[in-house]
PDB file of N, CA and C in Angstrom:
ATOM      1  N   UNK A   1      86.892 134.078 112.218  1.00  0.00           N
ATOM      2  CA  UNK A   1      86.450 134.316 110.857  1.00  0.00           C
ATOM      3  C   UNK A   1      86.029 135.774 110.670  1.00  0.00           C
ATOM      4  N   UNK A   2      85.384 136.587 112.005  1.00  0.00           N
ATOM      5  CA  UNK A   2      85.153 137.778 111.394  1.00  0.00           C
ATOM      6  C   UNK A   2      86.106 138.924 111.466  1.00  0.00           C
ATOM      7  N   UNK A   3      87.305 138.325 112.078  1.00  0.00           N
ATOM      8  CA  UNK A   3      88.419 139.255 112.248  1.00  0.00           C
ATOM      9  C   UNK A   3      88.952 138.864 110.947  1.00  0.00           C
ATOM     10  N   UNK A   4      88.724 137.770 110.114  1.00  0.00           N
ATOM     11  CA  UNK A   4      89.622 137.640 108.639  1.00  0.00           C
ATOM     12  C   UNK A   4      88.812 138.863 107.667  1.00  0.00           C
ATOM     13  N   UNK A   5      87.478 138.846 107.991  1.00  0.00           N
ATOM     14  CA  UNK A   5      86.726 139.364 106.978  1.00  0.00           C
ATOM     15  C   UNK A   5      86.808 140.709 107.342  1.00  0.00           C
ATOM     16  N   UNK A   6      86.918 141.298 108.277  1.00  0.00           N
ATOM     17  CA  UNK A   6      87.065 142.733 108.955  1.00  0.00           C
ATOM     18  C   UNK A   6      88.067 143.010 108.469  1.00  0.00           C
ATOM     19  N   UNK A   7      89.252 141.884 108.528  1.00  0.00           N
ATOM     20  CA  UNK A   7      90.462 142.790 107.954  1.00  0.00           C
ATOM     21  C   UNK A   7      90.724 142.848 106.365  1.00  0.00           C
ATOM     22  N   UNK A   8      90.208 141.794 105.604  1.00  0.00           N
ATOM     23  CA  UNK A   8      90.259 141.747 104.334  1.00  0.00           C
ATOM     24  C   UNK A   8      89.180 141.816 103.395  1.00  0.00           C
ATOM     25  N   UNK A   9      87.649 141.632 104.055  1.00  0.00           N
ATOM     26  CA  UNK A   9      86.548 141.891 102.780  1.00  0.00           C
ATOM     27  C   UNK A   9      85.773 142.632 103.788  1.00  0.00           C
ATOM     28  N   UNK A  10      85.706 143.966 104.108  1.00  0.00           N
ATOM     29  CA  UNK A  10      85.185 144.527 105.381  1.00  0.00           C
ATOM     30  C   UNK A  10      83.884 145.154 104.650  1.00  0.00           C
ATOM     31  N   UNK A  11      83.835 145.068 102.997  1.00  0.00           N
ATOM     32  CA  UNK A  11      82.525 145.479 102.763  1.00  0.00           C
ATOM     33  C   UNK A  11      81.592 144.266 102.770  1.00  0.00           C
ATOM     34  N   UNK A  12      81.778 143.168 102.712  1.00  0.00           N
ATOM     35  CA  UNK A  12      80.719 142.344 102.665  1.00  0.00           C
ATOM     36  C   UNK A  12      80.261 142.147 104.613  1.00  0.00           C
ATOM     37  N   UNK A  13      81.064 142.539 105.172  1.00  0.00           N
ATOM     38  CA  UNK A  13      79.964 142.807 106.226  1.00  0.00           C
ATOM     39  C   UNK A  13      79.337 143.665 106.879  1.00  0.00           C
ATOM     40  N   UNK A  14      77.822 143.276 107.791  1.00  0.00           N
ATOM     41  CA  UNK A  14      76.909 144.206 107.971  1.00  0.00           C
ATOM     42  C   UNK A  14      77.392 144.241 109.448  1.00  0.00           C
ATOM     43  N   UNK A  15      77.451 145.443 110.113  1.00  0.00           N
ATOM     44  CA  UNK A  15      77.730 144.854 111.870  1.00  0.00           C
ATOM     45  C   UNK A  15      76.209 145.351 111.950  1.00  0.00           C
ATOM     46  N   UNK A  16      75.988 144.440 112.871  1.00  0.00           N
ATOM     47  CA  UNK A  16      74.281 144.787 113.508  1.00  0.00           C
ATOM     48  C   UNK A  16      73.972 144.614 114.854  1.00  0.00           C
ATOM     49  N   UNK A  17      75.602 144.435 116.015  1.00  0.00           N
ATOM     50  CA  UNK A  17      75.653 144.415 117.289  1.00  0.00           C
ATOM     51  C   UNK A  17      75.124 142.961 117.813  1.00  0.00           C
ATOM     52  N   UNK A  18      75.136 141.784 116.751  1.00  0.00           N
ATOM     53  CA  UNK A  18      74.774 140.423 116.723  1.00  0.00           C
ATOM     54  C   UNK A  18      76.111 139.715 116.933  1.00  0.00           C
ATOM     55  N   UNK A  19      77.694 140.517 116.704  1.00  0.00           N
ATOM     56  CA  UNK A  19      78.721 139.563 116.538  1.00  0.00           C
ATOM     57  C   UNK A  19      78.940 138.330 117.630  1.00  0.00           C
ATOM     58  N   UNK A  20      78.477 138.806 118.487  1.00  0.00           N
ATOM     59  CA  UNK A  20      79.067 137.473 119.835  1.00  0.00           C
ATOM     60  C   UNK A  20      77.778 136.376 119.159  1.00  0.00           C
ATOM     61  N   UNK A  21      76.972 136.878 118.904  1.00  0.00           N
ATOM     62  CA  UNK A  21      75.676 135.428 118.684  1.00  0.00           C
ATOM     63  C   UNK A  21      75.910 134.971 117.342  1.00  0.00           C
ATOM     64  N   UNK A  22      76.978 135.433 116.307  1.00  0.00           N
ATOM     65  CA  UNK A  22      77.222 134.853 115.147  1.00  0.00           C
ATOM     66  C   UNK A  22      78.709 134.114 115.842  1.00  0.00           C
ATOM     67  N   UNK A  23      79.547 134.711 116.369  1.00  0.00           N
ATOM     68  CA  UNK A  23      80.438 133.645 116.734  1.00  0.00           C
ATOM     69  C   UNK A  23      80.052 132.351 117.634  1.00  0.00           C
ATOM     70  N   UNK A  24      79.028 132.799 118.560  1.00  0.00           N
ATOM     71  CA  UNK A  24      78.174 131.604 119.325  1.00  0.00           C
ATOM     72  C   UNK A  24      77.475 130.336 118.287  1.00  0.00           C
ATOM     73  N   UNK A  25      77.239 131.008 117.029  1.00  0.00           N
ATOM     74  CA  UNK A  25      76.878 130.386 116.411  1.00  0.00           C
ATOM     75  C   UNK A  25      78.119 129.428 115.579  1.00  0.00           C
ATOM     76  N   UNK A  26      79.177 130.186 115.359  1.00  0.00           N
ATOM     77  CA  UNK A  26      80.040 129.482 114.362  1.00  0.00           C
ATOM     78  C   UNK A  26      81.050 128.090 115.517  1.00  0.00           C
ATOM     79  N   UNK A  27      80.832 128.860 117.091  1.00  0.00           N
ATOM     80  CA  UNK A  27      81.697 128.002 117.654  1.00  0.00           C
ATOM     81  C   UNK A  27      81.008 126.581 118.169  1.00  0.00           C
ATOM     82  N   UNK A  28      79.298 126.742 117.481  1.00  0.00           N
ATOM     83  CA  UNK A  28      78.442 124.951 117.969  1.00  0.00           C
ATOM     84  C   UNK A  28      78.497 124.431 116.523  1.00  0.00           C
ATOM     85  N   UNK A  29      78.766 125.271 115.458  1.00  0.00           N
ATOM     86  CA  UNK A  29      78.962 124.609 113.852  1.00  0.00           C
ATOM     87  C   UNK A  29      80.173 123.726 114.313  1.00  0.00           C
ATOM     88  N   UNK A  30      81.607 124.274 115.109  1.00  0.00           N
ATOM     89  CA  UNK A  30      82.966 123.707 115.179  1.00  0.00           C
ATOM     90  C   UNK A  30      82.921 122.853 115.969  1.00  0.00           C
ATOM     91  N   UNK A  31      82.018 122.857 117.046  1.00  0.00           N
ATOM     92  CA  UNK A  31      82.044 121.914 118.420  1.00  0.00           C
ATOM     93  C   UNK A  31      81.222 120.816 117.559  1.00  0.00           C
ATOM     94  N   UNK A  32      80.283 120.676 116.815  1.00  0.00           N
ATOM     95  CA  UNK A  32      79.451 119.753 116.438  1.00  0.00           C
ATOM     96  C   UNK A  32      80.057 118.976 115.296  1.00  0.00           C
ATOM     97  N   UNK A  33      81.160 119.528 114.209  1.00  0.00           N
ATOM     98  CA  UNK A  33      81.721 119.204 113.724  1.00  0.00           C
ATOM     99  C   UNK A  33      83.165 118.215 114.222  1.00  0.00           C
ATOM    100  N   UNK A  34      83.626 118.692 115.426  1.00  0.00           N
ATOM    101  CA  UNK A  34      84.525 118.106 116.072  1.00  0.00           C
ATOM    102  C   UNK A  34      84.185 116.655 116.395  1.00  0.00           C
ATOM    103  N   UNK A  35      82.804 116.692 117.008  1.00  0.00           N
ATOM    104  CA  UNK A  35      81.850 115.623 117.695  1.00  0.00           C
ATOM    105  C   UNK A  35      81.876 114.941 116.644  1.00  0.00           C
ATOM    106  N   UNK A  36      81.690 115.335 115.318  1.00  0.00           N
ATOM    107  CA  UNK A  36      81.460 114.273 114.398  1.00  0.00           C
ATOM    108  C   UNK A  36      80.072 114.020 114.169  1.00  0.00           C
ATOM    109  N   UNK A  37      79.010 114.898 114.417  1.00  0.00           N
ATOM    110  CA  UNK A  37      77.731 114.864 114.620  1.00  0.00           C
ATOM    111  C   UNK A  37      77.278 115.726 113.289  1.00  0.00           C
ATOM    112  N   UNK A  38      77.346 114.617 111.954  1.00  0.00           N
ATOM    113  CA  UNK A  38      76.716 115.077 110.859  1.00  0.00           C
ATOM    114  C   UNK A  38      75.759 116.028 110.690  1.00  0.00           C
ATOM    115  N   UNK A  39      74.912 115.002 111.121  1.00  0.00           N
ATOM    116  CA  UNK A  39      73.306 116.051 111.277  1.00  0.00           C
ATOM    117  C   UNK A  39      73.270 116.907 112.326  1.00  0.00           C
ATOM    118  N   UNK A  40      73.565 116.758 113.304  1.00  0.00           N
ATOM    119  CA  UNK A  40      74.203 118.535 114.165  1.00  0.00           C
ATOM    120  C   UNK A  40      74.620 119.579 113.331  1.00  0.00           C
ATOM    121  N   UNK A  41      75.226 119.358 112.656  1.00  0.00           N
ATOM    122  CA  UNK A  41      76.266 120.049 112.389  1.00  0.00           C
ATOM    123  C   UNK A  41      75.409 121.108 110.923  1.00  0.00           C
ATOM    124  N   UNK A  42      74.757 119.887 110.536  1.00  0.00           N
ATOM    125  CA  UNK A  42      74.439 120.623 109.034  1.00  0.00           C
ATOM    126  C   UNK A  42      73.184 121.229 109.589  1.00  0.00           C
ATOM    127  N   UNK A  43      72.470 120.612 110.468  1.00  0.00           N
ATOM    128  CA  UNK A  43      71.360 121.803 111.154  1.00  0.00           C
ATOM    129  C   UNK A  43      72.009 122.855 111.648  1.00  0.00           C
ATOM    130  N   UNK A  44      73.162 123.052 112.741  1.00  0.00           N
ATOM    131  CA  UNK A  44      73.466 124.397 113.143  1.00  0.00           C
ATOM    132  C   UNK A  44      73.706 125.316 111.954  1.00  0.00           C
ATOM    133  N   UNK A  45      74.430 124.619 110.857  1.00  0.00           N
ATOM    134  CA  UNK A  45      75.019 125.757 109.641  1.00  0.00           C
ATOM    135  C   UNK A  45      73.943 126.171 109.109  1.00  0.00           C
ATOM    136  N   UNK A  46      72.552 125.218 108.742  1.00  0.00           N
ATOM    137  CA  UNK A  46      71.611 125.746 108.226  1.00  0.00           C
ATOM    138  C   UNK A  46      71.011 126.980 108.677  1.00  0.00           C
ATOM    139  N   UNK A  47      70.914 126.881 110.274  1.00  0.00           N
ATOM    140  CA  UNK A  47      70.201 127.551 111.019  1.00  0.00           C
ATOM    141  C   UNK A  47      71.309 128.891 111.140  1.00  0.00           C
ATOM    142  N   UNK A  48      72.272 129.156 111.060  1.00  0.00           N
ATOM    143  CA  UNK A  48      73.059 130.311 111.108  1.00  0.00           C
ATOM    144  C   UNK A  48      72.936 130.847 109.270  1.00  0.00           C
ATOM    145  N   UNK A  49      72.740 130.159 108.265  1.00  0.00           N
ATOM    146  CA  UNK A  49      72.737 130.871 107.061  1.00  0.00           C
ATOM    147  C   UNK A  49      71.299 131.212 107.047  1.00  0.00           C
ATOM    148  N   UNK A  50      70.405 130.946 107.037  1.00  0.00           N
ATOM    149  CA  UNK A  50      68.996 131.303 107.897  1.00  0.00           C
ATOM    150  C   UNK A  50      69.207 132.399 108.047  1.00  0.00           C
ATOM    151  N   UNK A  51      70.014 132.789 109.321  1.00  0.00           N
ATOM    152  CA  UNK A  51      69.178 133.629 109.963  1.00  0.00           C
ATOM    153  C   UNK A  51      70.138 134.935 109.361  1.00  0.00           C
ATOM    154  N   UNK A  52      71.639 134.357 108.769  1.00  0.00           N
ATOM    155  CA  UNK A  52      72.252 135.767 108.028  1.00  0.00           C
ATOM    156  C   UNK A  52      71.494 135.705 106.708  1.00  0.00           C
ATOM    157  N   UNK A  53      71.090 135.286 106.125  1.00  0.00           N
ATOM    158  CA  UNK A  53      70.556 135.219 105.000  1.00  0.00           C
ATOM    159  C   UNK A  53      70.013 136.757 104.469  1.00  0.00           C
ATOM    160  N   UNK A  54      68.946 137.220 105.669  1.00  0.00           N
ATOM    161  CA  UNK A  54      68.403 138.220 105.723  1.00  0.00           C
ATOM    162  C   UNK A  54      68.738 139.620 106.003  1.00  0.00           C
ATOM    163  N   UNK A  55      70.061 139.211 106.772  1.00  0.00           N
ATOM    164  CA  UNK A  55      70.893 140.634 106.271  1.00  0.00           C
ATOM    165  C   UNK A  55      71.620 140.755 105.324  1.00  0.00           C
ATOM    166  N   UNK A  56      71.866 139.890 104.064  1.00  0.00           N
ATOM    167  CA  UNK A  56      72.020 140.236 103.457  1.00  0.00           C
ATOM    168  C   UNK A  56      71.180 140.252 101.774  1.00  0.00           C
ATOM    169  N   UNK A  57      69.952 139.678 102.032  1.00  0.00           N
ATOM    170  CA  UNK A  57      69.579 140.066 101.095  1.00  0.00           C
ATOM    171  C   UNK A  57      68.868 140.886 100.412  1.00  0.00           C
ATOM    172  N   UNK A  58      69.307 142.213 101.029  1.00  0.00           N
ATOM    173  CA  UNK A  58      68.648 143.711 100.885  1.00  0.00           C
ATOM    174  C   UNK A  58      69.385 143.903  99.566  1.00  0.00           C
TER     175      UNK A  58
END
């Protein structure tokens, strides 16, 4: 996902040397989703818009 956005909306992102822990993050959203683990799943996403939330709402 951030190689789509790098290559096509490269202003909406911030690099802040976090990328491996936002993909760490997007790949337990996919693993938990795979599992089929509802509430996994909507806690990990919560917890990753959380924590981007704040870079971007400068």
């Amino acid at each position: 996902m951030l190689a789509w956005l790098k290559e096509y909306h490269t202003e909406m992102l911030i690099w802040t040397g976090k990328e491996k822990f936002t993909h760490a993050e997007h790949d337990e959203i996919v693993d938990r989703l795979e599992a089929n683990d509802i509430d996994g799943s909507e806690m990990a996403l919560l917890k990753h818009l959380e924590r981007s939330r704040a870079l971007y709402a400068k």
